[in-house]
Protein backbone atom coordinates (compact mmCIF):
# COMPACT_ATOMS: atom_id res chain seq x y z
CA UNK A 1 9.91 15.36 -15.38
CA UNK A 2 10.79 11.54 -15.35
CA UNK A 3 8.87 9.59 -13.13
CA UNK A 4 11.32 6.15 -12.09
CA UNK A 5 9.13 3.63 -10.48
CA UNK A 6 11.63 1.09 -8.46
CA UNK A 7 11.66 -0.98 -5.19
CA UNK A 8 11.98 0.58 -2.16
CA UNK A 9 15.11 0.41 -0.33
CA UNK A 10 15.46 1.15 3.85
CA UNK A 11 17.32 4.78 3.04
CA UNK A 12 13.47 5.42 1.83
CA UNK A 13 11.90 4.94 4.92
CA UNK A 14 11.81 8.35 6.59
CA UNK A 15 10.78 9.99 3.48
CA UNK A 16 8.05 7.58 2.78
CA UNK A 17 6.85 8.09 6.28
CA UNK A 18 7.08 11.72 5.69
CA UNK A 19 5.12 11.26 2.77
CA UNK A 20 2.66 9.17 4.61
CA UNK A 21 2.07 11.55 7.42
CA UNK A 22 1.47 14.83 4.71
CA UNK A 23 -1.52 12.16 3.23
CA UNK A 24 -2.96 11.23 7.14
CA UNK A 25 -1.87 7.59 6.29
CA UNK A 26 0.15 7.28 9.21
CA UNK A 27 -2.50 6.72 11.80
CA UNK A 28 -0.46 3.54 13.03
CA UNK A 29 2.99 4.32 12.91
CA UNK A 30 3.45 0.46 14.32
CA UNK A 31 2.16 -1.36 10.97
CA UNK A 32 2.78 1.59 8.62
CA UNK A 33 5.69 3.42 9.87
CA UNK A 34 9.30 2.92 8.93
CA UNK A 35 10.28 0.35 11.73
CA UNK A 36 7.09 -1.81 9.62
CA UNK A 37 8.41 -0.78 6.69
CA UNK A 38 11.70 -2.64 7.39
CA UNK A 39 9.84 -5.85 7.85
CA UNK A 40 7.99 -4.91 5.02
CA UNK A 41 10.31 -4.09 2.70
CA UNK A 42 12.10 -7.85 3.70
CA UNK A 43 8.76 -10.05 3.05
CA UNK A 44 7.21 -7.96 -0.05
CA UNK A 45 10.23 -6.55 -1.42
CA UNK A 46 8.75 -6.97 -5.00
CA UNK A 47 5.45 -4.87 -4.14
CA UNK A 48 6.89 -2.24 -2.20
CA UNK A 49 7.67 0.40 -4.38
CA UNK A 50 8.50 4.26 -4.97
CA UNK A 51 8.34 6.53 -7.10
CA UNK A 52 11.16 9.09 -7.91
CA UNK A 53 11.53 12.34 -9.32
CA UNK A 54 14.92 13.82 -9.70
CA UNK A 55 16.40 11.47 -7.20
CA UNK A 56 13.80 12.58 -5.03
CA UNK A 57 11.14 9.86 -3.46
CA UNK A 58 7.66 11.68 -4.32
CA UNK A 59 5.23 8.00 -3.80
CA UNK A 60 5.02 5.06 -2.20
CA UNK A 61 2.54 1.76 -3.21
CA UNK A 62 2.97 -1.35 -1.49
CA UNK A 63 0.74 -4.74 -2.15
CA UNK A 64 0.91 -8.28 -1.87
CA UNK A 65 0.04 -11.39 -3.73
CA UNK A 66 -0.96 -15.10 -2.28
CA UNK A 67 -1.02 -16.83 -5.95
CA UNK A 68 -4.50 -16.27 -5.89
CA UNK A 69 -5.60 -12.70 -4.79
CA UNK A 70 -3.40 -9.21 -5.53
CA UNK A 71 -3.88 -6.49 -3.34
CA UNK A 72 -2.63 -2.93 -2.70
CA UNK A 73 -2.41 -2.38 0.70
CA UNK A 74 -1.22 1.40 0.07
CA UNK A 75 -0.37 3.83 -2.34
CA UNK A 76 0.32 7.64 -1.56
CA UNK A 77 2.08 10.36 -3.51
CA UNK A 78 3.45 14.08 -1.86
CA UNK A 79 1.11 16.22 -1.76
CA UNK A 80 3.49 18.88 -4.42
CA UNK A 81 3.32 16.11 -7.00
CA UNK A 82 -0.15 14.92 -7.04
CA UNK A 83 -2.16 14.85 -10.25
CA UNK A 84 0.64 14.18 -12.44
CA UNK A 85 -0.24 10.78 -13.10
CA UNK A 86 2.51 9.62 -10.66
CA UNK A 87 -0.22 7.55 -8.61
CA UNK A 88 -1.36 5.99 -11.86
CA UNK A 89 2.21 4.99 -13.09
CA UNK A 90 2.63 2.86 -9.56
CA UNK A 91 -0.26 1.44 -10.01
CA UNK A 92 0.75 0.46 -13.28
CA UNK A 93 4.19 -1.17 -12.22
CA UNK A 94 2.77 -2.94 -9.57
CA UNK A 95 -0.12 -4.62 -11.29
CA UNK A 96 2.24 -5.34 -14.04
CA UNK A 97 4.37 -7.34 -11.22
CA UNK A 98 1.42 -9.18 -9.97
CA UNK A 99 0.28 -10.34 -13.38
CA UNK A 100 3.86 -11.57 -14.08
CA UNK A 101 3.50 -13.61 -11.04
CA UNK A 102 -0.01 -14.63 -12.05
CA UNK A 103 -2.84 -12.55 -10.77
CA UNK A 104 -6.03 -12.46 -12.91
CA UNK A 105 -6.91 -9.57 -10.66
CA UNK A 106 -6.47 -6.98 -8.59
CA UNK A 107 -7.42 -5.10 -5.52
CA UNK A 108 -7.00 -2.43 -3.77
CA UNK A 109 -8.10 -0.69 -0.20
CA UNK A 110 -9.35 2.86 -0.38
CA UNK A 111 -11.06 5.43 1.73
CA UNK A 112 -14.32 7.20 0.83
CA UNK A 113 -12.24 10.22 -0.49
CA UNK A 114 -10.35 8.20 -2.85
CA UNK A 115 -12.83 6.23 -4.28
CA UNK A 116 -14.04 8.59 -7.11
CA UNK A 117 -10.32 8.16 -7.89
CA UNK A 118 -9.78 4.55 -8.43
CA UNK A 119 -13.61 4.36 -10.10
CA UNK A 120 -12.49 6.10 -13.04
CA UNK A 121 -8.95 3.34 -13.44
CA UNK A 122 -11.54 0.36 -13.88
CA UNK A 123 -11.93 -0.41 -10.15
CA UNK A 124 -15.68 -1.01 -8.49
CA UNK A 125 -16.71 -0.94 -5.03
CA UNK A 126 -17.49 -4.50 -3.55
CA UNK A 127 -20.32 -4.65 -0.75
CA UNK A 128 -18.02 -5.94 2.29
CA UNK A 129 -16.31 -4.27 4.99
CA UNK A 130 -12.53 -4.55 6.22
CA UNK A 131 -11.91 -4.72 9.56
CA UNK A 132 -9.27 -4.72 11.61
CA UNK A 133 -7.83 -5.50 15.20
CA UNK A 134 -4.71 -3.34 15.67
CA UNK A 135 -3.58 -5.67 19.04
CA UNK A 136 -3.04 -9.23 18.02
CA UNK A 137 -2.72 -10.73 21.54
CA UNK A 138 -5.93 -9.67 21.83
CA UNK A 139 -8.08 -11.19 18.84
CA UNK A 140 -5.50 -14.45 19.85
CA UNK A 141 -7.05 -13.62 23.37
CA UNK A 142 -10.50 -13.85 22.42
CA UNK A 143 -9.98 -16.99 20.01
CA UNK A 144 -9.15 -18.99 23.19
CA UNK A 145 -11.62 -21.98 23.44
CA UNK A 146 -13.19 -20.36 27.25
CA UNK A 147 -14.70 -17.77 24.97
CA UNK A 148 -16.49 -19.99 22.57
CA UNK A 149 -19.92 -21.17 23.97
């Protein structure tokens, strides 16, 4: 089997979703489902990829980079096509496309479960945490000077 690594395009969007859902990736359908993934797909076009098997979309990764700092945001591959190296092959392609634009490095956010995986492709677990507020009125609510003291 080929693996074609390309950019995403909006007929990929329910399949990637699909794909997202089979990995439990879609816990916010607002920033990660295919609605996002139009805006997505409009801003990052570059580093928002798939992969493709026999016309068929089997992974997506999708990243961004500021001129200073490359980061994969995502990366997730159907759960029938796992451990064929089709994760490592996006990963590939997409660092490849950040160091053409620049980056001397690169990130990536994982879960405790896929650590162990991206360990043994060179990456190292930094002490810091990510967090996140999923409502942006309200962290723009709570930056309002009456809540500073």
């Amino acid at each position: 089997m080929v693996t074609k690594i390309r950019e995403a395009k909006p007929m990929d969007f329910d399949r990637l979703e699909e794909i997202l859902a089979q990995n439990n990736m879609l816990t916010s359908p607002e920033i990660d489902g295919k609605e996002a993934m139009r805006e997505i797909h409009k801003q990052m076009e570059k580093y928002f990829l798939v992969a493709e098997i026999d016309s068929r979309v089997v992974g997506i990764i999708r990243g961004c980079y500021d001129g200073s700092r490359a980061l994969i945001h995502q990366m997730a591959v159907d759960k029938n096509y796992q451990k064929q190296g089709i994760g490592k092959q996006m990963i590939s392609e997409i660092a490849l496309r950040f160091k053409s634009d620049g980056a001397k490095s690169i990130s990536i956010t994982a879960t405790e479960k896929s650590k162990k995986y991206y360990e043994k492709l060179g990456f190292y677990d930094l002490p810091i945490t990510l967090m996140v507020c999923f409502d942006i009125e309200e962290a723009i609510k709570n930056m309002k000077p009456s809540n500073f003291t």
